[in-house]
PDB file of N, CA and C in Angstrom:
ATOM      1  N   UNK A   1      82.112  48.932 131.057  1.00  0.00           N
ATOM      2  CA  UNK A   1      82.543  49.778 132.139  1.00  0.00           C
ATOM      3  C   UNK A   1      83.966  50.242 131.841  1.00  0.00           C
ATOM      4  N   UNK A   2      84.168  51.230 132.093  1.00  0.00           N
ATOM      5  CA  UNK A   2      85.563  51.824 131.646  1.00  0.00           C
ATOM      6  C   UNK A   2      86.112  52.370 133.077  1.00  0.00           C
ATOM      7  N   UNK A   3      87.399  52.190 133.474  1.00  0.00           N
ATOM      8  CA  UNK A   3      87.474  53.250 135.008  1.00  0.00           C
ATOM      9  C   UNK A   3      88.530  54.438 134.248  1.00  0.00           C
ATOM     10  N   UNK A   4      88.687  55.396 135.095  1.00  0.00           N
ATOM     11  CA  UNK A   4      89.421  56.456 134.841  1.00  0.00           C
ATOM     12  C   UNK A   4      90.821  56.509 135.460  1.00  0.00           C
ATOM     13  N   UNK A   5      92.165  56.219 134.634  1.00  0.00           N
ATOM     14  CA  UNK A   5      92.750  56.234 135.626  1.00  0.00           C
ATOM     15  C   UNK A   5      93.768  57.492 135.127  1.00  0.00           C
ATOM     16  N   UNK A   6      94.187  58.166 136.357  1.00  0.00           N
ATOM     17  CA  UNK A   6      94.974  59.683 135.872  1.00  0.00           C
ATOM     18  C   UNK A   6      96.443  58.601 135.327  1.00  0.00           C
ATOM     19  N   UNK A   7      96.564  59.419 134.098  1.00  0.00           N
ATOM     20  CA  UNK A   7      97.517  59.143 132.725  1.00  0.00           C
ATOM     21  C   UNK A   7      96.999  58.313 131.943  1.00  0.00           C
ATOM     22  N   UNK A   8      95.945  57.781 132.016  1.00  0.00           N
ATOM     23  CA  UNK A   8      95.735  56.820 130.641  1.00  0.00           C
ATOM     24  C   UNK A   8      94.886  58.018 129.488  1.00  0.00           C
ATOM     25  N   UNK A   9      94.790  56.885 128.683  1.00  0.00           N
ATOM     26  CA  UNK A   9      94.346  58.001 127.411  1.00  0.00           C
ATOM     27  C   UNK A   9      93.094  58.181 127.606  1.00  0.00           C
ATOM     28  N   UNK A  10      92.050  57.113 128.036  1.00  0.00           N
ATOM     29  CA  UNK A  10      90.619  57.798 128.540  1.00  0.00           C
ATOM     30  C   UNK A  10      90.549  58.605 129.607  1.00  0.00           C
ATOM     31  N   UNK A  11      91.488  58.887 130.171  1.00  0.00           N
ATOM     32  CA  UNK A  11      91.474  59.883 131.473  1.00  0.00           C
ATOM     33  C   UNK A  11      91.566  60.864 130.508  1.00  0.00           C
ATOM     34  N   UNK A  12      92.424  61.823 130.020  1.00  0.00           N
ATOM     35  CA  UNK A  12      92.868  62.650 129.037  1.00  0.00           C
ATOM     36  C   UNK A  12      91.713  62.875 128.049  1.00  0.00           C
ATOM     37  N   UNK A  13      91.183  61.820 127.088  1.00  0.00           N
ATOM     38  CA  UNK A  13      89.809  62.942 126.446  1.00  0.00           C
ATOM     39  C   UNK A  13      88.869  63.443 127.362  1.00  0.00           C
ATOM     40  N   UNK A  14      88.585  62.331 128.385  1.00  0.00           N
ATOM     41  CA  UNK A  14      87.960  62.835 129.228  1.00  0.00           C
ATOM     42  C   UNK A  14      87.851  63.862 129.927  1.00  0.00           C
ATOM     43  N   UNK A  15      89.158  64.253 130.456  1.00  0.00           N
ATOM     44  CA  UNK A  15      89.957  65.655 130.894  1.00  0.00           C
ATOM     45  C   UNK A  15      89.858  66.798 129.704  1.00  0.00           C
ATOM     46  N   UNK A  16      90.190  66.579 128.704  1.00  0.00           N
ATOM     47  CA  UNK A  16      90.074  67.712 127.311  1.00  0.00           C
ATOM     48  C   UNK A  16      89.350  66.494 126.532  1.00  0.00           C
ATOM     49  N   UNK A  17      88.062  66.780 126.850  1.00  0.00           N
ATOM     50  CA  UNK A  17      87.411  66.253 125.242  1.00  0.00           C
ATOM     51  C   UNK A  17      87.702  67.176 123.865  1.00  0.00           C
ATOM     52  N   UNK A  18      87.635  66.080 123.220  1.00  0.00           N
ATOM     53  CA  UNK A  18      87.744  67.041 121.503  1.00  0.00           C
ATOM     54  C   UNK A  18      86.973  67.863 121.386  1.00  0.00           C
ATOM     55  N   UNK A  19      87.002  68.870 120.405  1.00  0.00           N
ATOM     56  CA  UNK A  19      85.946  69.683 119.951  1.00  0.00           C
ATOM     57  C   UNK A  19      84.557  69.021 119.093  1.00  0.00           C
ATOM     58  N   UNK A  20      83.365  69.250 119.508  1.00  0.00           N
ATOM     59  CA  UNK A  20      82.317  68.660 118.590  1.00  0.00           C
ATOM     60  C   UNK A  20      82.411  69.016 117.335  1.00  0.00           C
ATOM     61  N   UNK A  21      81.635  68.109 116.512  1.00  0.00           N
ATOM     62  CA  UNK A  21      81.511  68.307 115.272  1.00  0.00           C
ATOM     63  C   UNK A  21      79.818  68.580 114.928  1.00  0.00           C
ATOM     64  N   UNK A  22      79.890  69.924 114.139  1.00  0.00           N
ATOM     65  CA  UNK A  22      79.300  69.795 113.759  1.00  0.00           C
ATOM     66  C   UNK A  22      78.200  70.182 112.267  1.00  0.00           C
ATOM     67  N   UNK A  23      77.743  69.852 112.188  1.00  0.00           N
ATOM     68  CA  UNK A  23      77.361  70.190 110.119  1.00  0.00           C
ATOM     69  C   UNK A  23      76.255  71.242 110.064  1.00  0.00           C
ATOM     70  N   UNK A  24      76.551  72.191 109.040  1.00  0.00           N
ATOM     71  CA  UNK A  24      75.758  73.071 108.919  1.00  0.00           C
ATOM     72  C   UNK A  24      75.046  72.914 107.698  1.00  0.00           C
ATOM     73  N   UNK A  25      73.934  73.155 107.626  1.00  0.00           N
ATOM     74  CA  UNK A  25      72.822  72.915 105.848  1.00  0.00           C
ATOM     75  C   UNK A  25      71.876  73.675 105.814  1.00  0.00           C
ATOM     76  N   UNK A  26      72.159  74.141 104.767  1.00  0.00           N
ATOM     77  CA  UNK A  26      71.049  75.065 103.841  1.00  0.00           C
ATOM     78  C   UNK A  26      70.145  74.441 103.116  1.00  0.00           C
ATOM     79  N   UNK A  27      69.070  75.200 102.915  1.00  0.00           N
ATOM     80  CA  UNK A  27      67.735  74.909 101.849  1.00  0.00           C
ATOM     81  C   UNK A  27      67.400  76.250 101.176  1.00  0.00           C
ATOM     82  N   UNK A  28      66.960  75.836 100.327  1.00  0.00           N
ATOM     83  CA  UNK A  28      66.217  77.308  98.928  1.00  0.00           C
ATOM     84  C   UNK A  28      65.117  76.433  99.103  1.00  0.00           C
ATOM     85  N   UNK A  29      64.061  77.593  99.133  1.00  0.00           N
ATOM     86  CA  UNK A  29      62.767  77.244  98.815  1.00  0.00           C
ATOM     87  C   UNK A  29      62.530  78.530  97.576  1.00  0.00           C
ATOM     88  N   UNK A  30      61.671  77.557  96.612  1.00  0.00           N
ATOM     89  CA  UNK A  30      61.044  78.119  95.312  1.00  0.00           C
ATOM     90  C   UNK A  30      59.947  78.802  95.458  1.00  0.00           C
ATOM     91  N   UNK A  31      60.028  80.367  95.329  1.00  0.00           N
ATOM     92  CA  UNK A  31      59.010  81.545  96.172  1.00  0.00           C
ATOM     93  C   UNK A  31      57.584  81.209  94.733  1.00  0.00           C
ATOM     94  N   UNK A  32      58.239  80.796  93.677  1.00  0.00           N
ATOM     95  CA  UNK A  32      57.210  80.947  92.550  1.00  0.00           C
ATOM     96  C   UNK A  32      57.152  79.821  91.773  1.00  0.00           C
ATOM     97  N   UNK A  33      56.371  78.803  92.428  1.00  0.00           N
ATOM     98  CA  UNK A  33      56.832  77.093  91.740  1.00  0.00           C
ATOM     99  C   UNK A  33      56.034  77.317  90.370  1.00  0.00           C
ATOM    100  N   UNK A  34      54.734  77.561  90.586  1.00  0.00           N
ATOM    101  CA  UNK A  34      54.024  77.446  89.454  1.00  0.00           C
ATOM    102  C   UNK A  34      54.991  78.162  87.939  1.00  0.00           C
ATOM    103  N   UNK A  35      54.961  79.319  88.264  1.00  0.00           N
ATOM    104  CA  UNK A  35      55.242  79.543  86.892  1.00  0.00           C
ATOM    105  C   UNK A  35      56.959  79.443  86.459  1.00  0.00           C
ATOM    106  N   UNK A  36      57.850  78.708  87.450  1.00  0.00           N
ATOM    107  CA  UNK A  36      58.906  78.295  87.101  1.00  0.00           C
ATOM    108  C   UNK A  36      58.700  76.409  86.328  1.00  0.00           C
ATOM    109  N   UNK A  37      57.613  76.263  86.935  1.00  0.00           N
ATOM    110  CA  UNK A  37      57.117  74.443  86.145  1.00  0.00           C
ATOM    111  C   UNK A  37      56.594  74.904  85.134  1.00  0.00           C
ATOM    112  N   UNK A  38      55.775  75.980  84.443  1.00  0.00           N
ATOM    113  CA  UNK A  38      55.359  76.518  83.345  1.00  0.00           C
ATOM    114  C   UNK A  38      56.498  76.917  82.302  1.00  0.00           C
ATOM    115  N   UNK A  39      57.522  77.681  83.117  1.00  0.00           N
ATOM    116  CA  UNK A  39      58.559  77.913  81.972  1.00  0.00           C
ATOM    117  C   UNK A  39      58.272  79.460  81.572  1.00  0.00           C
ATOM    118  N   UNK A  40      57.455  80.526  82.616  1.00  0.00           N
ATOM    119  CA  UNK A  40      57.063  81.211  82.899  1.00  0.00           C
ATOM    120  C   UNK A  40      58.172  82.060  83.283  1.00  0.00           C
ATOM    121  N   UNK A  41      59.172  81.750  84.053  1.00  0.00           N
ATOM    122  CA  UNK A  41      59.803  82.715  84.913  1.00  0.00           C
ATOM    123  C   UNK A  41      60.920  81.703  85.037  1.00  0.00           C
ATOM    124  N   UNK A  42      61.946  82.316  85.903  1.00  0.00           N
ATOM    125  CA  UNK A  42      63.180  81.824  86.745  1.00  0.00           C
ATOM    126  C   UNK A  42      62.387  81.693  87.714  1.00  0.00           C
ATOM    127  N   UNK A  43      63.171  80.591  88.690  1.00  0.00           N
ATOM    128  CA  UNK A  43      63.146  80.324  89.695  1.00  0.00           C
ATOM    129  C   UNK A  43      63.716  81.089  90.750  1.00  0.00           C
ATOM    130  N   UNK A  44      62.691  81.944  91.806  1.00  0.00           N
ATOM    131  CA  UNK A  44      63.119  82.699  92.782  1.00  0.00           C
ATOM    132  C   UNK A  44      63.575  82.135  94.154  1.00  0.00           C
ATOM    133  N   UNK A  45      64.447  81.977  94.366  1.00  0.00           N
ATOM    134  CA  UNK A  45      64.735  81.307  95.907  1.00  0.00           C
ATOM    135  C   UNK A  45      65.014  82.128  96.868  1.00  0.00           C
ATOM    136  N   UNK A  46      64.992  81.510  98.217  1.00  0.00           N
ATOM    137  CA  UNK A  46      64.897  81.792  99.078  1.00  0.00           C
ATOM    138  C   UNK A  46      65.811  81.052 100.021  1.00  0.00           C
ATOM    139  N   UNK A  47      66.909  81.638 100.907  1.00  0.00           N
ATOM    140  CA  UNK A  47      67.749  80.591 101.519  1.00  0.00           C
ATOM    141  C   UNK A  47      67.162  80.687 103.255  1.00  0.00           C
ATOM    142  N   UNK A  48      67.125  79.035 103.394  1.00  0.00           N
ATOM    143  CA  UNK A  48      66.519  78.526 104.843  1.00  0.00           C
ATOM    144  C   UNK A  48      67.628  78.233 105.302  1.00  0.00           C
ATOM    145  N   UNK A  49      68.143  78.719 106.595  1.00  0.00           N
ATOM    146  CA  UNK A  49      68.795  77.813 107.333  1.00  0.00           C
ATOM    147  C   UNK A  49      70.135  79.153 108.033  1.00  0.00           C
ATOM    148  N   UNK A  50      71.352  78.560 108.378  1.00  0.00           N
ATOM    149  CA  UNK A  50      71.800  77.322 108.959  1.00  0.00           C
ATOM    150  C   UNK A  50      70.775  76.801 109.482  1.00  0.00           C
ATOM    151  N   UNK A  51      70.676  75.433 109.492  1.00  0.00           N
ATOM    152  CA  UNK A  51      70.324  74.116 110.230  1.00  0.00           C
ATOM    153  C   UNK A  51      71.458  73.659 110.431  1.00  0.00           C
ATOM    154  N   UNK A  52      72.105  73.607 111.986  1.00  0.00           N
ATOM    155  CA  UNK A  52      72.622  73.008 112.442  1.00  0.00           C
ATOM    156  C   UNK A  52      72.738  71.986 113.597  1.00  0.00           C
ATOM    157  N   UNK A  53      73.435  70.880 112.920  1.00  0.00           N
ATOM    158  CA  UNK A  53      73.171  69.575 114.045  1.00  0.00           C
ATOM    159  C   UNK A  53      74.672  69.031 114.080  1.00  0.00           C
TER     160      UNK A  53
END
């Protein structure tokens, strides 16, 4: 249990919490697997995302 009291420091984030954090991630997906595992071609990608959490 925590109480709030005006001037302590949990009063204050509480009052201005920080800014969240948060992470952004990408993915490539391989448009042409087969003939890049053959040795056929380059690998064509494709970018997925932001995914952010």
């Amino acid at each position: 249990e925590i109480t709030l009291t005006e001037g302590s420091k949990v009063f204050a984030t509480w009052k201005n919490p920080p800014p969240p954090v948060y992470m952004q991630f990408f993915f490539f997906n391989v448009t042409n697997p087969d003939e890049f595992l053959k040795g056929e071609a380059k690998a064509r990608l494709t970018e997925v995302g932001p995914y952010t959490f």
